[in-house]
PDB file of N, CA and C in Angstrom:
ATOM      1  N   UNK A   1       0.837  -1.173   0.000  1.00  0.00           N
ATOM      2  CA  UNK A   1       0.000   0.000   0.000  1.00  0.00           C
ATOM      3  C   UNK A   1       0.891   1.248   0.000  1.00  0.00           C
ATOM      4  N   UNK A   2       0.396   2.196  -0.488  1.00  0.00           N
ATOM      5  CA  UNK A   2       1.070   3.348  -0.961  1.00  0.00           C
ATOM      6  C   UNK A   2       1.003   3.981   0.404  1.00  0.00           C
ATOM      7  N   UNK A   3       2.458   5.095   1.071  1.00  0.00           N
ATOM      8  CA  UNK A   3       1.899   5.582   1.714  1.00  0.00           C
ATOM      9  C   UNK A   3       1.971   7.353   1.109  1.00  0.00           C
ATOM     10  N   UNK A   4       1.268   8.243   1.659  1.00  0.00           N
ATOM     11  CA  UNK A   4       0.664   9.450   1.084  1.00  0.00           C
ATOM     12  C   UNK A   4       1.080  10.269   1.935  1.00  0.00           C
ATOM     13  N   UNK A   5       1.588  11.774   2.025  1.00  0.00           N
ATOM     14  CA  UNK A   5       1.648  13.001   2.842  1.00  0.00           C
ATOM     15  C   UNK A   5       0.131  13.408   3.705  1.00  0.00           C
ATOM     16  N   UNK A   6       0.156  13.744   4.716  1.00  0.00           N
ATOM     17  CA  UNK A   6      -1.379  13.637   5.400  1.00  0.00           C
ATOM     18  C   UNK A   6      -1.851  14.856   4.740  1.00  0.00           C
ATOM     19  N   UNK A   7      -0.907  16.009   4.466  1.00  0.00           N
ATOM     20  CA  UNK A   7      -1.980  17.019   3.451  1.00  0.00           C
ATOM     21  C   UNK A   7      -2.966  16.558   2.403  1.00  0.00           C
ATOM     22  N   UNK A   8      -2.431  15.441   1.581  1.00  0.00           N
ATOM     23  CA  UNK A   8      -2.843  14.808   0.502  1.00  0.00           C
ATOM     24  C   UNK A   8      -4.139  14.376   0.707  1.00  0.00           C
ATOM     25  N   UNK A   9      -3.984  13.686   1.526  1.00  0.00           N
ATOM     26  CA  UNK A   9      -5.176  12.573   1.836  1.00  0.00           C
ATOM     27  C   UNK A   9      -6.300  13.511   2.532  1.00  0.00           C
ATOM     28  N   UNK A  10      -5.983  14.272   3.669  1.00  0.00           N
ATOM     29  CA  UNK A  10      -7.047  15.422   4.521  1.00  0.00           C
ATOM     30  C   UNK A  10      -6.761  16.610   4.188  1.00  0.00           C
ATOM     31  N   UNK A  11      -7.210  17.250   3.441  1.00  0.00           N
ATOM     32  CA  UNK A  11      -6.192  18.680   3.081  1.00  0.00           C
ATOM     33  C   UNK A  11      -6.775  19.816   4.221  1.00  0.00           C
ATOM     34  N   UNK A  12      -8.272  19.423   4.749  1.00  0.00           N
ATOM     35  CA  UNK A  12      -8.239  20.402   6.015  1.00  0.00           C
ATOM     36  C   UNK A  12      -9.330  21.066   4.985  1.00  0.00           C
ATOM     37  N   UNK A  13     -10.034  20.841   4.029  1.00  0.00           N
ATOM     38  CA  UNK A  13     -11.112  22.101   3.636  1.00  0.00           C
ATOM     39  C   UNK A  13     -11.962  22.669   4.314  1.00  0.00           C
ATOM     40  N   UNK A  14     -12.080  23.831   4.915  1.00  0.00           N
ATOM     41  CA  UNK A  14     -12.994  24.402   5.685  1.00  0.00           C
ATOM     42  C   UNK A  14     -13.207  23.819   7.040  1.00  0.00           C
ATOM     43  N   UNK A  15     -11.831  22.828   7.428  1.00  0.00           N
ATOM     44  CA  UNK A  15     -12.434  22.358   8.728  1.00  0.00           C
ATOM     45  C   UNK A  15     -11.777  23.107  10.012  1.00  0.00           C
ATOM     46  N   UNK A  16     -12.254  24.282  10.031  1.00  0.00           N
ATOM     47  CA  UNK A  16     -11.552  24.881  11.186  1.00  0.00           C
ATOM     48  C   UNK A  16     -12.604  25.887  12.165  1.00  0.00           C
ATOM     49  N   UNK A  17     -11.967  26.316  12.953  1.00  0.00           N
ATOM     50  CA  UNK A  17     -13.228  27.271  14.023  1.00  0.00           C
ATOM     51  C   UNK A  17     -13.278  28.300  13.082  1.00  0.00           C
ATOM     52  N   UNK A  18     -12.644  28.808  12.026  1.00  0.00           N
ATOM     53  CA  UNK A  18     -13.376  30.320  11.349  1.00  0.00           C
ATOM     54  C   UNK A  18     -14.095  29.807  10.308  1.00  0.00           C
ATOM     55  N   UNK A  19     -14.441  28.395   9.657  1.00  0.00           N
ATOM     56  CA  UNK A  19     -15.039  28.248   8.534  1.00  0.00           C
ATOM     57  C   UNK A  19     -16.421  27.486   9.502  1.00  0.00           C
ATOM     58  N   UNK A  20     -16.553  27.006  10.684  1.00  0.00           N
ATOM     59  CA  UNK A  20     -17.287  26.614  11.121  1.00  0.00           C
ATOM     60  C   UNK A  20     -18.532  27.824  11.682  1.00  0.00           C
ATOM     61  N   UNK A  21     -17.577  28.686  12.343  1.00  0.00           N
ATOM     62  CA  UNK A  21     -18.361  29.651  12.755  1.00  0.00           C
ATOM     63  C   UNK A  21     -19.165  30.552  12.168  1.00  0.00           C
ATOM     64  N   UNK A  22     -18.480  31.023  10.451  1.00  0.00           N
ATOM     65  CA  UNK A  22     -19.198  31.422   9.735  1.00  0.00           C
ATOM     66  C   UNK A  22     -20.102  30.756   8.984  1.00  0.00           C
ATOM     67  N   UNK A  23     -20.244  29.315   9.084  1.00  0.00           N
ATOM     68  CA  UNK A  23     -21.004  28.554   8.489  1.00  0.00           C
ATOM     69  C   UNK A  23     -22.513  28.737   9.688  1.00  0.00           C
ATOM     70  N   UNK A  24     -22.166  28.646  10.322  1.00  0.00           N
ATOM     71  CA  UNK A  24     -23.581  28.534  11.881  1.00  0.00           C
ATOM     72  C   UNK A  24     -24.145  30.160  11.557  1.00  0.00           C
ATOM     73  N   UNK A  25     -23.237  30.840  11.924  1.00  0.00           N
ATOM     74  CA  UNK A  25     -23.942  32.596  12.090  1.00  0.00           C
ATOM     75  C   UNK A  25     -24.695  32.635  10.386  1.00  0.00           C
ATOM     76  N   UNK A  26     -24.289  31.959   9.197  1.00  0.00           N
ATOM     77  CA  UNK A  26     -25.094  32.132   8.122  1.00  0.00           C
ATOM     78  C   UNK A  26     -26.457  31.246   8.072  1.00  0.00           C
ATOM     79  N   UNK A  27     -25.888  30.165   8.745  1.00  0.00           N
ATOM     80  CA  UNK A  27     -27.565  29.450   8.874  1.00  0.00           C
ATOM     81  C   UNK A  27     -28.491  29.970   9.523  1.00  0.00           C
ATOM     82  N   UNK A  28     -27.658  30.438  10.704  1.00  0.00           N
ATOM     83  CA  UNK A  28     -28.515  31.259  11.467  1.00  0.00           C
ATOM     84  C   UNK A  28     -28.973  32.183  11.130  1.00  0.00           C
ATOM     85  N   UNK A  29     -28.688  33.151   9.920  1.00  0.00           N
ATOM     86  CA  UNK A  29     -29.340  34.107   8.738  1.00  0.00           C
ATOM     87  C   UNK A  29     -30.368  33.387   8.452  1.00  0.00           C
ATOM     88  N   UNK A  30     -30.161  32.651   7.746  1.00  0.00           N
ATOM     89  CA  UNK A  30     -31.259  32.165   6.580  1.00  0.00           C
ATOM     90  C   UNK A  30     -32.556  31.759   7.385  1.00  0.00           C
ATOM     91  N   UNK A  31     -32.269  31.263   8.625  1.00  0.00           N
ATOM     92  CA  UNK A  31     -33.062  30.766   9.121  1.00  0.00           C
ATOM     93  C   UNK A  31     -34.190  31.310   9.631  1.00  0.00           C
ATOM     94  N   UNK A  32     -33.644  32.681  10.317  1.00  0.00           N
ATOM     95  CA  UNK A  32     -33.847  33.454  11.229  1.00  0.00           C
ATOM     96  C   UNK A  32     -34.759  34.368   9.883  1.00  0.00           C
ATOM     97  N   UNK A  33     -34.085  34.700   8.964  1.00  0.00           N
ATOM     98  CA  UNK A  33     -34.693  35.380   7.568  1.00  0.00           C
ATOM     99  C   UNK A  33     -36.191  34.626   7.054  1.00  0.00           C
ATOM    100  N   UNK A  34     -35.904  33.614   7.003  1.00  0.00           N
ATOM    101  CA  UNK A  34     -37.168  32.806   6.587  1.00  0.00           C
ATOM    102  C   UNK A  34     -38.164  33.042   7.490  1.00  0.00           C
ATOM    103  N   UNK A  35     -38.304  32.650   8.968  1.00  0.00           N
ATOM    104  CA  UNK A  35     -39.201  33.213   9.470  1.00  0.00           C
ATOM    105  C   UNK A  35     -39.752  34.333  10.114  1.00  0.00           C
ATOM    106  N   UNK A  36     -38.954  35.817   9.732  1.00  0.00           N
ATOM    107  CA  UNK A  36     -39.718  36.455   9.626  1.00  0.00           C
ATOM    108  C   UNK A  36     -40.035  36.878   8.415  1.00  0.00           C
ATOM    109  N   UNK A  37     -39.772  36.359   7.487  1.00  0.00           N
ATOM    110  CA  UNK A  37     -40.155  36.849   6.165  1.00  0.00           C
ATOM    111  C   UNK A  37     -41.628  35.891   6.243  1.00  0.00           C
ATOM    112  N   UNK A  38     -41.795  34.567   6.939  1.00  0.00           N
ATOM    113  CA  UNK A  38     -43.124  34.369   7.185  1.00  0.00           C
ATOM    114  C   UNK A  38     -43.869  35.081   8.204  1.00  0.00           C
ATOM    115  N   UNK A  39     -43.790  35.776   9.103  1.00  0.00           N
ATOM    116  CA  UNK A  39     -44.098  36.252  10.060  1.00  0.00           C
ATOM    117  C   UNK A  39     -44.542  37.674   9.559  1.00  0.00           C
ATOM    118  N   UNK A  40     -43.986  38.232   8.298  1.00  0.00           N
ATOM    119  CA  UNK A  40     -44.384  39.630   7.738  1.00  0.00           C
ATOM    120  C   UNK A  40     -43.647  40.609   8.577  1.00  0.00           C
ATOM    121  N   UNK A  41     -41.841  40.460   9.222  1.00  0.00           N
ATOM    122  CA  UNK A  41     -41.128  41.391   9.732  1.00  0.00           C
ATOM    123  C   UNK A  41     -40.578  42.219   8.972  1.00  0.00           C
ATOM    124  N   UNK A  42     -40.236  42.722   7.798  1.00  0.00           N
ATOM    125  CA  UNK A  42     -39.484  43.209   6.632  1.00  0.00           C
ATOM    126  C   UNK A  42     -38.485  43.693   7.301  1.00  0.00           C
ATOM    127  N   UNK A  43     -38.408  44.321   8.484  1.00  0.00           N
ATOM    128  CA  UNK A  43     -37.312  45.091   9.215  1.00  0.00           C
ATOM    129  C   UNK A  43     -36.092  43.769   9.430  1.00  0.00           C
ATOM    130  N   UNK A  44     -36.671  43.137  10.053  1.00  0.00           N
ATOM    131  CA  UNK A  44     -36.250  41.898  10.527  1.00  0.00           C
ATOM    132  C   UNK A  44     -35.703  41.033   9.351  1.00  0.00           C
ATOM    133  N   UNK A  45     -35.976  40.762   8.569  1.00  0.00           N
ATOM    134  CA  UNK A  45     -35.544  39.781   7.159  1.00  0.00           C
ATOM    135  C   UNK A  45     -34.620  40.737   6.848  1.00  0.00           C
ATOM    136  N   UNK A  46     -34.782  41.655   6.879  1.00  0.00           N
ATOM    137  CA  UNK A  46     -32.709  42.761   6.091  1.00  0.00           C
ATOM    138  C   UNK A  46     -32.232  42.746   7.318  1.00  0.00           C
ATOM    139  N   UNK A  47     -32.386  42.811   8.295  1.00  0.00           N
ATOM    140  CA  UNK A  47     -31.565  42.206   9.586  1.00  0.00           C
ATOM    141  C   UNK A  47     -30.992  41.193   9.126  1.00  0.00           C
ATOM    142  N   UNK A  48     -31.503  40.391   9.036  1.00  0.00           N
ATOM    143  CA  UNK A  48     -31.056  38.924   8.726  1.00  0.00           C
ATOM    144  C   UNK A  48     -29.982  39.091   7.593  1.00  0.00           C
ATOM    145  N   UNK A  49     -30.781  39.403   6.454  1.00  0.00           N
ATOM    146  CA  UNK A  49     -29.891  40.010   5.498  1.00  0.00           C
ATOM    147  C   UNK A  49     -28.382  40.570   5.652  1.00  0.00           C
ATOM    148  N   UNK A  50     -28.268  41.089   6.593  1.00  0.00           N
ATOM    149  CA  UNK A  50     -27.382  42.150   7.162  1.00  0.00           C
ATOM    150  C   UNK A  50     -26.166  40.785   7.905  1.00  0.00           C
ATOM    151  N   UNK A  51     -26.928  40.077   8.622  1.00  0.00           N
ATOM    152  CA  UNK A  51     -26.185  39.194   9.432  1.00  0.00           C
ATOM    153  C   UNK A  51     -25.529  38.307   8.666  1.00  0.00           C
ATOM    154  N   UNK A  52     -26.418  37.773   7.678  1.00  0.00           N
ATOM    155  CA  UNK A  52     -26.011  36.546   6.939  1.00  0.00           C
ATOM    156  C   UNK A  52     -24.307  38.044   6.014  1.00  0.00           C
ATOM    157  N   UNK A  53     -24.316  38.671   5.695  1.00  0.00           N
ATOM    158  CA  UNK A  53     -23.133  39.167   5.042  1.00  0.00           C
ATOM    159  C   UNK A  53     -22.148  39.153   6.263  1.00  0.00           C
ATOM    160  N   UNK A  54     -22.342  39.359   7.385  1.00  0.00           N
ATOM    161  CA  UNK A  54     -21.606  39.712   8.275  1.00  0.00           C
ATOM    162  C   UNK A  54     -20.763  38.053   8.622  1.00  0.00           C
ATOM    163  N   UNK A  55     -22.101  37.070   8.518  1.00  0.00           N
ATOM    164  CA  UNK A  55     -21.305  35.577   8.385  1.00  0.00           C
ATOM    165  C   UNK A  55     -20.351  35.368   7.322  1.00  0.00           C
ATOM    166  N   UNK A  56     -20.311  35.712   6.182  1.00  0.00           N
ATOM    167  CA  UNK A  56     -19.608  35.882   4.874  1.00  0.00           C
ATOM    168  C   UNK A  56     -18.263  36.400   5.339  1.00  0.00           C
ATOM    169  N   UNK A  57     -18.755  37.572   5.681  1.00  0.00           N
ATOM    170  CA  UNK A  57     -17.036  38.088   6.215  1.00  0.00           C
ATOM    171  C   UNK A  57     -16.396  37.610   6.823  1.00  0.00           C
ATOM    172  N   UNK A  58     -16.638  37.250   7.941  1.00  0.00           N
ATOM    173  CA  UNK A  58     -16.344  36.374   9.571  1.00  0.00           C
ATOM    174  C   UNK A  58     -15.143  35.794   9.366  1.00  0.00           C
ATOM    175  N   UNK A  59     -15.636  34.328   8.260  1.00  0.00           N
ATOM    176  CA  UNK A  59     -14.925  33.777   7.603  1.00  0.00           C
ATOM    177  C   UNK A  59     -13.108  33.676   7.578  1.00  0.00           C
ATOM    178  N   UNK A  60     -13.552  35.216   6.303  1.00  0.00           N
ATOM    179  CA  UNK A  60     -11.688  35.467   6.555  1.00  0.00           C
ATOM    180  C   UNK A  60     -11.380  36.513   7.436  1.00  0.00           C
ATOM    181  N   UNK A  61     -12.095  36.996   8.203  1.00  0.00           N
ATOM    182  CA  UNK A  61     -11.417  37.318   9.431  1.00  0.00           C
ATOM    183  C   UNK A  61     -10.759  37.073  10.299  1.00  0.00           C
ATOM    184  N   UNK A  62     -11.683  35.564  10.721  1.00  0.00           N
ATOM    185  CA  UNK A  62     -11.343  34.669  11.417  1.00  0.00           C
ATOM    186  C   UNK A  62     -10.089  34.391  11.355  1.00  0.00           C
ATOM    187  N   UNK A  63     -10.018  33.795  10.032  1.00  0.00           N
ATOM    188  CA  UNK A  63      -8.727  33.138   9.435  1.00  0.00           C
ATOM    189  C   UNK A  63      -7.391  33.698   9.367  1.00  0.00           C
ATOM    190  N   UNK A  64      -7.276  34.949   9.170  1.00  0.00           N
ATOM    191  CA  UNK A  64      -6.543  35.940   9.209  1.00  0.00           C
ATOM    192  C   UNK A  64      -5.902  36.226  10.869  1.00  0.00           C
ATOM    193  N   UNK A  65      -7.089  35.824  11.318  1.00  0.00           N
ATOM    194  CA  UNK A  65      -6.854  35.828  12.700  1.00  0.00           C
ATOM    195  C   UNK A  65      -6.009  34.708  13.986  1.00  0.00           C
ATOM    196  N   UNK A  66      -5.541  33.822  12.782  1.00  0.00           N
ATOM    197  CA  UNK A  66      -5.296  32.474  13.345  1.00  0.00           C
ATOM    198  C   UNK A  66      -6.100  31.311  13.863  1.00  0.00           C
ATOM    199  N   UNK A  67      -7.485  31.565  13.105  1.00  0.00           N
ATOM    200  CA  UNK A  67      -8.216  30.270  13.598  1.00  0.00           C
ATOM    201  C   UNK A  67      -9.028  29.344  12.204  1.00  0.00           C
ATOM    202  N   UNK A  68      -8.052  29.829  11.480  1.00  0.00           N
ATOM    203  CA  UNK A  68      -8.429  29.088  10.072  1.00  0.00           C
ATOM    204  C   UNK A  68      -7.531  27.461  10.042  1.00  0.00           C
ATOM    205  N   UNK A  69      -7.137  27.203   9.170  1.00  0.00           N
ATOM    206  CA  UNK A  69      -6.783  25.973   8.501  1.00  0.00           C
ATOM    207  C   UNK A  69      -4.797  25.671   9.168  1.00  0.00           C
ATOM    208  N   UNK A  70      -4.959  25.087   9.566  1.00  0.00           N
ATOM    209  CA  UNK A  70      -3.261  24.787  10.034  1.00  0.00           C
ATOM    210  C   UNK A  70      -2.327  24.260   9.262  1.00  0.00           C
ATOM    211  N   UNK A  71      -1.473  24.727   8.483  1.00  0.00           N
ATOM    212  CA  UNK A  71      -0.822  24.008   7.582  1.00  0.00           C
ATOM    213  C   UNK A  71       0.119  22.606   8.557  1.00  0.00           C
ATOM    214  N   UNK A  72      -0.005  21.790   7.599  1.00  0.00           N
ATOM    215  CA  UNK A  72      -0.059  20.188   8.400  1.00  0.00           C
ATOM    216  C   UNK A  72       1.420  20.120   8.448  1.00  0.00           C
TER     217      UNK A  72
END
């Protein structure tokens, strides 16, 4: 059996606390967006709106910040 560099095999995509965290705070957009967009909040759904970009950013903030991807 071949053996492989562990980068190779797990390269680490998105598995870290800044790709996780911005993944939750965006669900938590959409989610949070959907029902008041059923609820008839309009204020509230561009809130959401607002948040879900703010999850977008997070991201490479995070990362930038030292809690992104660890080179192996």
């Amino acid at each position: 059996m071949a053996e492989y560099e562990a980068s190779f095999v797990d390269p680490g995509h998105g598995n870290s606390r800044a790709a996780w965290t911005s993944v939750i705070v965006m669900i938590l957009a959409v989610t949070l967006g959907t029902l008041f967009f059923f609820l008839d909040m309009p204020a509230l759904v561009w809130a959401s709106a607002g948040l879900l970009v703010i999850g977008f950013l997070l991201w490479p903030i995070l990362a930038k910040a030292g809690f992104g991807v660890k080179d192996h």
